[in-house]
PDB file of N, CA and C in Angstrom:
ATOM      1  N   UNK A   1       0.840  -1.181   0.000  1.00  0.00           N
ATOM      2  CA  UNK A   1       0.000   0.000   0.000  1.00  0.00           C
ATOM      3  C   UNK A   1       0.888   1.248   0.000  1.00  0.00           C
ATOM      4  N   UNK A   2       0.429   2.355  -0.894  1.00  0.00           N
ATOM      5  CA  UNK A   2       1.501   3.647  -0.873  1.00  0.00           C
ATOM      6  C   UNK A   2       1.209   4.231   0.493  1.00  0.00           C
ATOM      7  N   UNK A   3       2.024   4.782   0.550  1.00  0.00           N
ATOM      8  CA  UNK A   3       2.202   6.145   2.116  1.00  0.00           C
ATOM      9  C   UNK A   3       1.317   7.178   1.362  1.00  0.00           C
ATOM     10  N   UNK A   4       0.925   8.118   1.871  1.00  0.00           N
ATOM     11  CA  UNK A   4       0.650   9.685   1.618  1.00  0.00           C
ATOM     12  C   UNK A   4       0.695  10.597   2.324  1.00  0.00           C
ATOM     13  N   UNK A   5       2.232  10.706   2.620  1.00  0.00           N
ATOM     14  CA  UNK A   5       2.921  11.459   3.588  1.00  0.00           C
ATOM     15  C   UNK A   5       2.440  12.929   3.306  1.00  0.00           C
ATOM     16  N   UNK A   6       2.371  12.865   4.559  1.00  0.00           N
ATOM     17  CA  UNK A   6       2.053  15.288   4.740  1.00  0.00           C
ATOM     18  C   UNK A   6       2.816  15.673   5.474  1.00  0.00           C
ATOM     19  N   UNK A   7       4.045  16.201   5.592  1.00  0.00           N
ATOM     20  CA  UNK A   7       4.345  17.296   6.279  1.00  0.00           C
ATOM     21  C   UNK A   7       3.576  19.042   6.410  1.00  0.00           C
ATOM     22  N   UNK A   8       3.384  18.912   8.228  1.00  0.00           N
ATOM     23  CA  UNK A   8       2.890  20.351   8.292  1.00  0.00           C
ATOM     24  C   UNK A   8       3.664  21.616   9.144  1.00  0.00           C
ATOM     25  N   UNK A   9       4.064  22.441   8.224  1.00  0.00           N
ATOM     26  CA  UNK A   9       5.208  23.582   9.263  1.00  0.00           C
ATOM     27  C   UNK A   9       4.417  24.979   9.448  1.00  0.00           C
ATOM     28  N   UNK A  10       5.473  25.631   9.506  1.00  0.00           N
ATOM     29  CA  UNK A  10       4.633  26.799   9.658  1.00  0.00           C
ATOM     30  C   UNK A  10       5.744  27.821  10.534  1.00  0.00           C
ATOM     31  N   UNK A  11       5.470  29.088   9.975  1.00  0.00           N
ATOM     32  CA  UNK A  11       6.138  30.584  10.738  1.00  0.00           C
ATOM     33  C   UNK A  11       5.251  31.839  10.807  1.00  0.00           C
ATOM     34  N   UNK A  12       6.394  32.982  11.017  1.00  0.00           N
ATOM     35  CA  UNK A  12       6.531  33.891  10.975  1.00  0.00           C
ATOM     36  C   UNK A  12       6.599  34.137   9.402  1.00  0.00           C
ATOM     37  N   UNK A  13       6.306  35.136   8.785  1.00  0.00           N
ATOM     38  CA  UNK A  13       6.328  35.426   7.338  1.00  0.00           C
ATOM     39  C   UNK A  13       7.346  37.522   7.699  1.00  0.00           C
ATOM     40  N   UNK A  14       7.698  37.454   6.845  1.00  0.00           N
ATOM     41  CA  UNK A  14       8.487  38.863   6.595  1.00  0.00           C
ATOM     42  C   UNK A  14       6.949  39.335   6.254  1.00  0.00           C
ATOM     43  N   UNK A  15       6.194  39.259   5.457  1.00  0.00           N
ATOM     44  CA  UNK A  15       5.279  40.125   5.088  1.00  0.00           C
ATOM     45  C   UNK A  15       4.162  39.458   4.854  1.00  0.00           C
ATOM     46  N   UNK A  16       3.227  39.403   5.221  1.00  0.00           N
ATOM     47  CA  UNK A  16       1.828  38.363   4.649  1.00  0.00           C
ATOM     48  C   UNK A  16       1.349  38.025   3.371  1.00  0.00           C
ATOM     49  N   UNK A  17       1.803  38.747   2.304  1.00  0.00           N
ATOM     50  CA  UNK A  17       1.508  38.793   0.939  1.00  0.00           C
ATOM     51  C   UNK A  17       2.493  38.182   0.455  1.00  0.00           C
ATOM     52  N   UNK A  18       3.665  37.531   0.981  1.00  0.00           N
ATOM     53  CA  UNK A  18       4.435  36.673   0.377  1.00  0.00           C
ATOM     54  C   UNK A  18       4.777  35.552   1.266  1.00  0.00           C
ATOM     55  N   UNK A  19       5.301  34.442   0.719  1.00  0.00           N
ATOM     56  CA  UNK A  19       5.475  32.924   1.303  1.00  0.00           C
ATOM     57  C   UNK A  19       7.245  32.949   1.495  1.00  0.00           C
ATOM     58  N   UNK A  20       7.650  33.830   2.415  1.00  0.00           N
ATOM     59  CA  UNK A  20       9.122  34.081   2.861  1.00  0.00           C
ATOM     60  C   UNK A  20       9.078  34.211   4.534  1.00  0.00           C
ATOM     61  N   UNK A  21       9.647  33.198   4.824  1.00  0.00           N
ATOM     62  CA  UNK A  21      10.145  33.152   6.385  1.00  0.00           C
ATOM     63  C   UNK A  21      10.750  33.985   7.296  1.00  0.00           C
ATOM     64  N   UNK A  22      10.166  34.975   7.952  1.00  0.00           N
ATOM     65  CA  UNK A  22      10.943  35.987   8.724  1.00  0.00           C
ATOM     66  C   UNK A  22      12.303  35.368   9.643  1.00  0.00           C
ATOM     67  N   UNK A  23      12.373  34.210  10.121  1.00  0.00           N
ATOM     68  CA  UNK A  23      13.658  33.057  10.334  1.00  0.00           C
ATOM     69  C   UNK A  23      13.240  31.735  10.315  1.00  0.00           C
ATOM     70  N   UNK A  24      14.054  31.199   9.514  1.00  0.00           N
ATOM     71  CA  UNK A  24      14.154  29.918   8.969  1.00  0.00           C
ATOM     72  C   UNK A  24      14.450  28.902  10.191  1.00  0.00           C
ATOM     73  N   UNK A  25      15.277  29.696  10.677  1.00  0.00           N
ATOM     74  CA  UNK A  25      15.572  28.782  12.276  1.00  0.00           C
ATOM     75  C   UNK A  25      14.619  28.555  13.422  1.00  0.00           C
ATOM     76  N   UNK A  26      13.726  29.694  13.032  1.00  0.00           N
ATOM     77  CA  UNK A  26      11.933  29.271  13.953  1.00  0.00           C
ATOM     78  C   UNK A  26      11.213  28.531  13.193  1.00  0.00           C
ATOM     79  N   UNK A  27      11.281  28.088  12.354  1.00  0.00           N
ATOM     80  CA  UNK A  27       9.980  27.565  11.507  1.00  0.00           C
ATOM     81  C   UNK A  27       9.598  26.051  12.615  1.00  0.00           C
ATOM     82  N   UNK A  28       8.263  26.205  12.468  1.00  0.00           N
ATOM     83  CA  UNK A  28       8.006  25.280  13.539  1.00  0.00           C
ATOM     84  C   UNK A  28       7.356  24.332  12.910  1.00  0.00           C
ATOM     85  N   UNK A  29       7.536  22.502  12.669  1.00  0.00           N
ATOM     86  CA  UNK A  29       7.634  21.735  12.595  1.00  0.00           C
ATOM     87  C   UNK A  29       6.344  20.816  13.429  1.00  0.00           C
ATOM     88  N   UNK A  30       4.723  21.041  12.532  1.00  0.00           N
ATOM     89  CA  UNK A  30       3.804  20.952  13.465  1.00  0.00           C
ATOM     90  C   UNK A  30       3.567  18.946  13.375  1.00  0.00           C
ATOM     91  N   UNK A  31       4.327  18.270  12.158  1.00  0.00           N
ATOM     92  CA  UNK A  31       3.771  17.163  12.552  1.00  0.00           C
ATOM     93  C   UNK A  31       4.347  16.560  11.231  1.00  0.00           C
ATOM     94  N   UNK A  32       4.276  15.136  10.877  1.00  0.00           N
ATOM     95  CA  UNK A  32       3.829  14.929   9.361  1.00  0.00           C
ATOM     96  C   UNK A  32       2.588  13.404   9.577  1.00  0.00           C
ATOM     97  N   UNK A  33       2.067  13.074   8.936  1.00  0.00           N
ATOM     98  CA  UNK A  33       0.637  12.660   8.820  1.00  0.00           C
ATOM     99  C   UNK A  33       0.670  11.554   7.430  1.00  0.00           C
ATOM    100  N   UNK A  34       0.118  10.667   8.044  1.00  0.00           N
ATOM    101  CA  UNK A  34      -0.249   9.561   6.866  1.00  0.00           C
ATOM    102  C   UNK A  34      -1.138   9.969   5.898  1.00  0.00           C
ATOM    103  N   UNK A  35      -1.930  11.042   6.025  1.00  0.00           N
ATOM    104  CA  UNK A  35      -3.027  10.788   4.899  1.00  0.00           C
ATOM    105  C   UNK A  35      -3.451  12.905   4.801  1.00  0.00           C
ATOM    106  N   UNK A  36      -4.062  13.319   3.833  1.00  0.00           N
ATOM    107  CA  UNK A  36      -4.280  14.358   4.017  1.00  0.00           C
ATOM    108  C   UNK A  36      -5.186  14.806   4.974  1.00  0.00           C
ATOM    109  N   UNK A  37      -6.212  13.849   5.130  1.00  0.00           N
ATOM    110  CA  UNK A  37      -7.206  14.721   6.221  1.00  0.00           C
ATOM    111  C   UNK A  37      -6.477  14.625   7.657  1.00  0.00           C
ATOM    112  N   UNK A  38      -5.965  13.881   8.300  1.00  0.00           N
ATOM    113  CA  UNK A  38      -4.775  14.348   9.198  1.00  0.00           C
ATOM    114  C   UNK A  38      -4.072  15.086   9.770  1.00  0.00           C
ATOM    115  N   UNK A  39      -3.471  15.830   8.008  1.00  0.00           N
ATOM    116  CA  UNK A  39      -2.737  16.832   7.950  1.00  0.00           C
ATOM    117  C   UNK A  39      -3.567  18.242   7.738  1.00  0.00           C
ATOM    118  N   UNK A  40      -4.199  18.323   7.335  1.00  0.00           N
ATOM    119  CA  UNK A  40      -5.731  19.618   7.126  1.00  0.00           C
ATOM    120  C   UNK A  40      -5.980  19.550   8.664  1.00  0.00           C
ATOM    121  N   UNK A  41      -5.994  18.384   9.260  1.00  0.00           N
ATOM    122  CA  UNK A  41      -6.863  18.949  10.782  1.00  0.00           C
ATOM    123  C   UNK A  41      -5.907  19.535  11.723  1.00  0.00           C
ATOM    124  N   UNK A  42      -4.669  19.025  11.503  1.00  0.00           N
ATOM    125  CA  UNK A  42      -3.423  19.906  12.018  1.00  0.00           C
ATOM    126  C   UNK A  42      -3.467  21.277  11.749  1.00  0.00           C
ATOM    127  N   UNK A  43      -3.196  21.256  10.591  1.00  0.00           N
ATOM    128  CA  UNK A  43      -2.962  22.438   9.845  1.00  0.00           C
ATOM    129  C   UNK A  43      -3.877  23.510  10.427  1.00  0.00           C
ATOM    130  N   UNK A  44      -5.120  22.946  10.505  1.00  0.00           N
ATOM    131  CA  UNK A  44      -6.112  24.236  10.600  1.00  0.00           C
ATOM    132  C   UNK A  44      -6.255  24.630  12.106  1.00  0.00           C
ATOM    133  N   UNK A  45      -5.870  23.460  13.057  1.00  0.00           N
ATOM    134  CA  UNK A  45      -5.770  23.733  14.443  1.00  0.00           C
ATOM    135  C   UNK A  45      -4.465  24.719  14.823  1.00  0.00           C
ATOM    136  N   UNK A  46      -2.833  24.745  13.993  1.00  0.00           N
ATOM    137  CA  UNK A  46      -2.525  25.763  13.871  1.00  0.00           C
ATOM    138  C   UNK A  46      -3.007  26.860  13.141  1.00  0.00           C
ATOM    139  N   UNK A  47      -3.629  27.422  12.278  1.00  0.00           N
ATOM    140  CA  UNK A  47      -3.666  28.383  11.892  1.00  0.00           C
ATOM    141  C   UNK A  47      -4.860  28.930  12.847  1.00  0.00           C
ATOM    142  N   UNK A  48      -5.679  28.028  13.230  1.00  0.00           N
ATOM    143  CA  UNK A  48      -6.624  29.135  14.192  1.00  0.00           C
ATOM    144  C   UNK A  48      -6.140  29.225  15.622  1.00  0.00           C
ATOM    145  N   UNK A  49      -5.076  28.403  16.214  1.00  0.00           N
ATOM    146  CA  UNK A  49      -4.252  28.938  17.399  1.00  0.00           C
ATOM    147  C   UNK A  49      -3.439  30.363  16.923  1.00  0.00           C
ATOM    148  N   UNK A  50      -3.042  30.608  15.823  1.00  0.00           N
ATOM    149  CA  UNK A  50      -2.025  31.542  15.585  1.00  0.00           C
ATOM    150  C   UNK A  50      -2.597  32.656  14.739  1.00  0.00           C
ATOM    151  N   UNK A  51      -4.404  32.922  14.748  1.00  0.00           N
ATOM    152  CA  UNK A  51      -5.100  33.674  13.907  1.00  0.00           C
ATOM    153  C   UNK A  51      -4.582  35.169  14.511  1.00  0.00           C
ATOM    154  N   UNK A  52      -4.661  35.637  15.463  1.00  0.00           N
ATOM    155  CA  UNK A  52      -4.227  36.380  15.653  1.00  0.00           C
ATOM    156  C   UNK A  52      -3.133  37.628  15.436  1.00  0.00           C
ATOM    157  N   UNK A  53      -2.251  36.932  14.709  1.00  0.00           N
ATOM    158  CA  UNK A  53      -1.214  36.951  14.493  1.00  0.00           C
ATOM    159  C   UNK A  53      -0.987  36.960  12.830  1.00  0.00           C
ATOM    160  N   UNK A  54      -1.398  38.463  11.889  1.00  0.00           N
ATOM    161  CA  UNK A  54      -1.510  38.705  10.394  1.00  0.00           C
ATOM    162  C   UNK A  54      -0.191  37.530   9.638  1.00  0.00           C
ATOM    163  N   UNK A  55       1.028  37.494  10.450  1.00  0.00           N
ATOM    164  CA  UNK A  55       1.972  36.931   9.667  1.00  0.00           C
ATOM    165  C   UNK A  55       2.153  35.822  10.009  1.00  0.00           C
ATOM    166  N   UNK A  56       1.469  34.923  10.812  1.00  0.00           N
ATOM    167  CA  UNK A  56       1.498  33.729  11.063  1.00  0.00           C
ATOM    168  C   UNK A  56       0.738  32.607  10.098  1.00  0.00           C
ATOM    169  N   UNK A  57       1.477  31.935   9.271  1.00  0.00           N
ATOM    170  CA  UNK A  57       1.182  30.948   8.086  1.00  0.00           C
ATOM    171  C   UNK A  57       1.550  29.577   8.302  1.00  0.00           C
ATOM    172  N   UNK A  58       0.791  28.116   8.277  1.00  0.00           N
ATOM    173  CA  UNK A  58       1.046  27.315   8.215  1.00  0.00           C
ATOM    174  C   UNK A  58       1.093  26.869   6.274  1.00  0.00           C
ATOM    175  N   UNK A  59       1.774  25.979   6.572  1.00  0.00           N
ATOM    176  CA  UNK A  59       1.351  25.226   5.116  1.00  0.00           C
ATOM    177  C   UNK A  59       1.343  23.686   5.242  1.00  0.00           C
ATOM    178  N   UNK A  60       0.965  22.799   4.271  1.00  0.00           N
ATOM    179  CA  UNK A  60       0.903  21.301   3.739  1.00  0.00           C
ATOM    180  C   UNK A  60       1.600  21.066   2.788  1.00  0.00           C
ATOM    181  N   UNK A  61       2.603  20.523   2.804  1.00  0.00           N
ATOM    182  CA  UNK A  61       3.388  19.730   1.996  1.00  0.00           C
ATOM    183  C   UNK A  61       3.518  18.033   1.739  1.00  0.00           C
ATOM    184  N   UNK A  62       3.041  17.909   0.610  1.00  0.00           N
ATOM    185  CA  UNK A  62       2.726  16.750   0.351  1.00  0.00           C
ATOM    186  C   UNK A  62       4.332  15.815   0.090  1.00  0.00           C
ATOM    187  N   UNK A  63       4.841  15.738   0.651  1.00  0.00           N
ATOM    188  CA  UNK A  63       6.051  14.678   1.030  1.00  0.00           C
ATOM    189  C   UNK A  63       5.866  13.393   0.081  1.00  0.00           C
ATOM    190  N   UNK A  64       4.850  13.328  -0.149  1.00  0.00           N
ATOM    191  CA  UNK A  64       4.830  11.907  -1.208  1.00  0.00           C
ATOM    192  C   UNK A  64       4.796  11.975  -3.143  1.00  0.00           C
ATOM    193  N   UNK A  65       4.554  13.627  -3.070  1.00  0.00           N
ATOM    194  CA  UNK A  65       4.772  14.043  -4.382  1.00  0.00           C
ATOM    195  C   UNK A  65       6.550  14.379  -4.692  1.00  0.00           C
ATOM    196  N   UNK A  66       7.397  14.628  -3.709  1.00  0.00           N
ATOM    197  CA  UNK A  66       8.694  14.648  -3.834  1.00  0.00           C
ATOM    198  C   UNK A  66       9.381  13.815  -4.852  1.00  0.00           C
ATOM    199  N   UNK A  67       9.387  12.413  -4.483  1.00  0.00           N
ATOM    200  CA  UNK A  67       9.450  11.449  -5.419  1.00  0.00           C
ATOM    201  C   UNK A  67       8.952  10.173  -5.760  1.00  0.00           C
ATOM    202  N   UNK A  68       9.334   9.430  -6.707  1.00  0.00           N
ATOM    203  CA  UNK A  68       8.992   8.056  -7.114  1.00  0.00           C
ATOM    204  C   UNK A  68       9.309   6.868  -6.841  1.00  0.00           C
ATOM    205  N   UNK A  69       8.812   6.652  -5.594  1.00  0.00           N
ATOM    206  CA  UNK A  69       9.871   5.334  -5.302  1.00  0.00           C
ATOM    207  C   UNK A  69       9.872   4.158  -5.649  1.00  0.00           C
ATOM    208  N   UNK A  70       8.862   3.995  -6.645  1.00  0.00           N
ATOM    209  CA  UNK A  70       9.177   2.660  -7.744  1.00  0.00           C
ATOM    210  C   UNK A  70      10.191   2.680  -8.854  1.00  0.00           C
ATOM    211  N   UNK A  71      10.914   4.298  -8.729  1.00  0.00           N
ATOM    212  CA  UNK A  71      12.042   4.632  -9.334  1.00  0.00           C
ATOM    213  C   UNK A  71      13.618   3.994  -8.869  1.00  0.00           C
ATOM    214  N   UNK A  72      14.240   3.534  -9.614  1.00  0.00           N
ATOM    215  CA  UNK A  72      15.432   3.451  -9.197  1.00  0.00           C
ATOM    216  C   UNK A  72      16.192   4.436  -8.734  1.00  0.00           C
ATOM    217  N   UNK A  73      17.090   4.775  -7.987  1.00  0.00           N
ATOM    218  CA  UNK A  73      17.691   5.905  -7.501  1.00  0.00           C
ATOM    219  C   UNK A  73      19.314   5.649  -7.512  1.00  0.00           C
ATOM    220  N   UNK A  74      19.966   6.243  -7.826  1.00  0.00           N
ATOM    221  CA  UNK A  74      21.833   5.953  -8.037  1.00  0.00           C
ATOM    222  C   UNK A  74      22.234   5.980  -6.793  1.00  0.00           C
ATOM    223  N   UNK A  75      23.125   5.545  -5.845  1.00  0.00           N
ATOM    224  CA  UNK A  75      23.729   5.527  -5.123  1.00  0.00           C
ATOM    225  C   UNK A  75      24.196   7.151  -4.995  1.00  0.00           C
ATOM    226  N   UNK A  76      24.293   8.138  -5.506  1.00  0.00           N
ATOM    227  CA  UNK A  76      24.684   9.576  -5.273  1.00  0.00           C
ATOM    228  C   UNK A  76      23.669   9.913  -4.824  1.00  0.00           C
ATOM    229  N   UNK A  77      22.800   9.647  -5.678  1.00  0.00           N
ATOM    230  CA  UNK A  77      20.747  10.469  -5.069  1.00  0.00           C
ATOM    231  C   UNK A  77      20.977   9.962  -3.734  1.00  0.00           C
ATOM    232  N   UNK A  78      20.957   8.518  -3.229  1.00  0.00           N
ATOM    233  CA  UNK A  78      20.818   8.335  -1.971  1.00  0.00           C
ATOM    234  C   UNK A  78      21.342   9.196  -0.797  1.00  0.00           C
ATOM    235  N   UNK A  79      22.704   9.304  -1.122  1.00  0.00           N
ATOM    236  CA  UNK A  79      23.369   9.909  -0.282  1.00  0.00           C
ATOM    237  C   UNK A  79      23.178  11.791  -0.526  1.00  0.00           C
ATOM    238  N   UNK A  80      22.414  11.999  -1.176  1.00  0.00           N
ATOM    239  CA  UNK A  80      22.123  13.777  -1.344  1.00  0.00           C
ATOM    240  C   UNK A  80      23.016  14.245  -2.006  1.00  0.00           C
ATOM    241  N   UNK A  81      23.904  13.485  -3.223  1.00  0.00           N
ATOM    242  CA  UNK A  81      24.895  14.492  -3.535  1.00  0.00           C
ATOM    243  C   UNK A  81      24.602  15.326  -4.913  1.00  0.00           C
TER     244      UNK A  81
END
């Protein structure tokens, strides 16, 4: 059976009208999730803890669209080079 990994993060934004991290070193790391509805119920439980707050943005990243893992991969891919 495939995975359908979600990673969910989320910050501070420099400005609300753009998707740029006021520090990269806060970005906070809310979970990652087998399936999307999982990750939506996360997601939305941060963004309405942090409504308050104009520059506070979570997002969903679908971790399973990254790659193909019925793909072969070279021994360099593995290792990140």
């Amino acid at each position: 059976m495939t995975q359908r990994l979600h990673l969910v993060f989320g910050g501070e934004l420099v400005d609300p009208t753009k998707n740029v991290f006021k520090n990269v070193e806060d970005i906070q790391i809310v979970g990652m999730f087998p399936d999307y509805a999982s990750a939506y119920d996360a997601w939305k439980a941060e963004a309405q803890r942090t409504v308050d707050n104009a520059h506070m943005r979570f997002y969903i990243a679908h971790i399973h669209r990254l790659r193909d893992e019925e793909a072969a991969a070279s021994s360099t891919e593995e290792l990140g080079s």
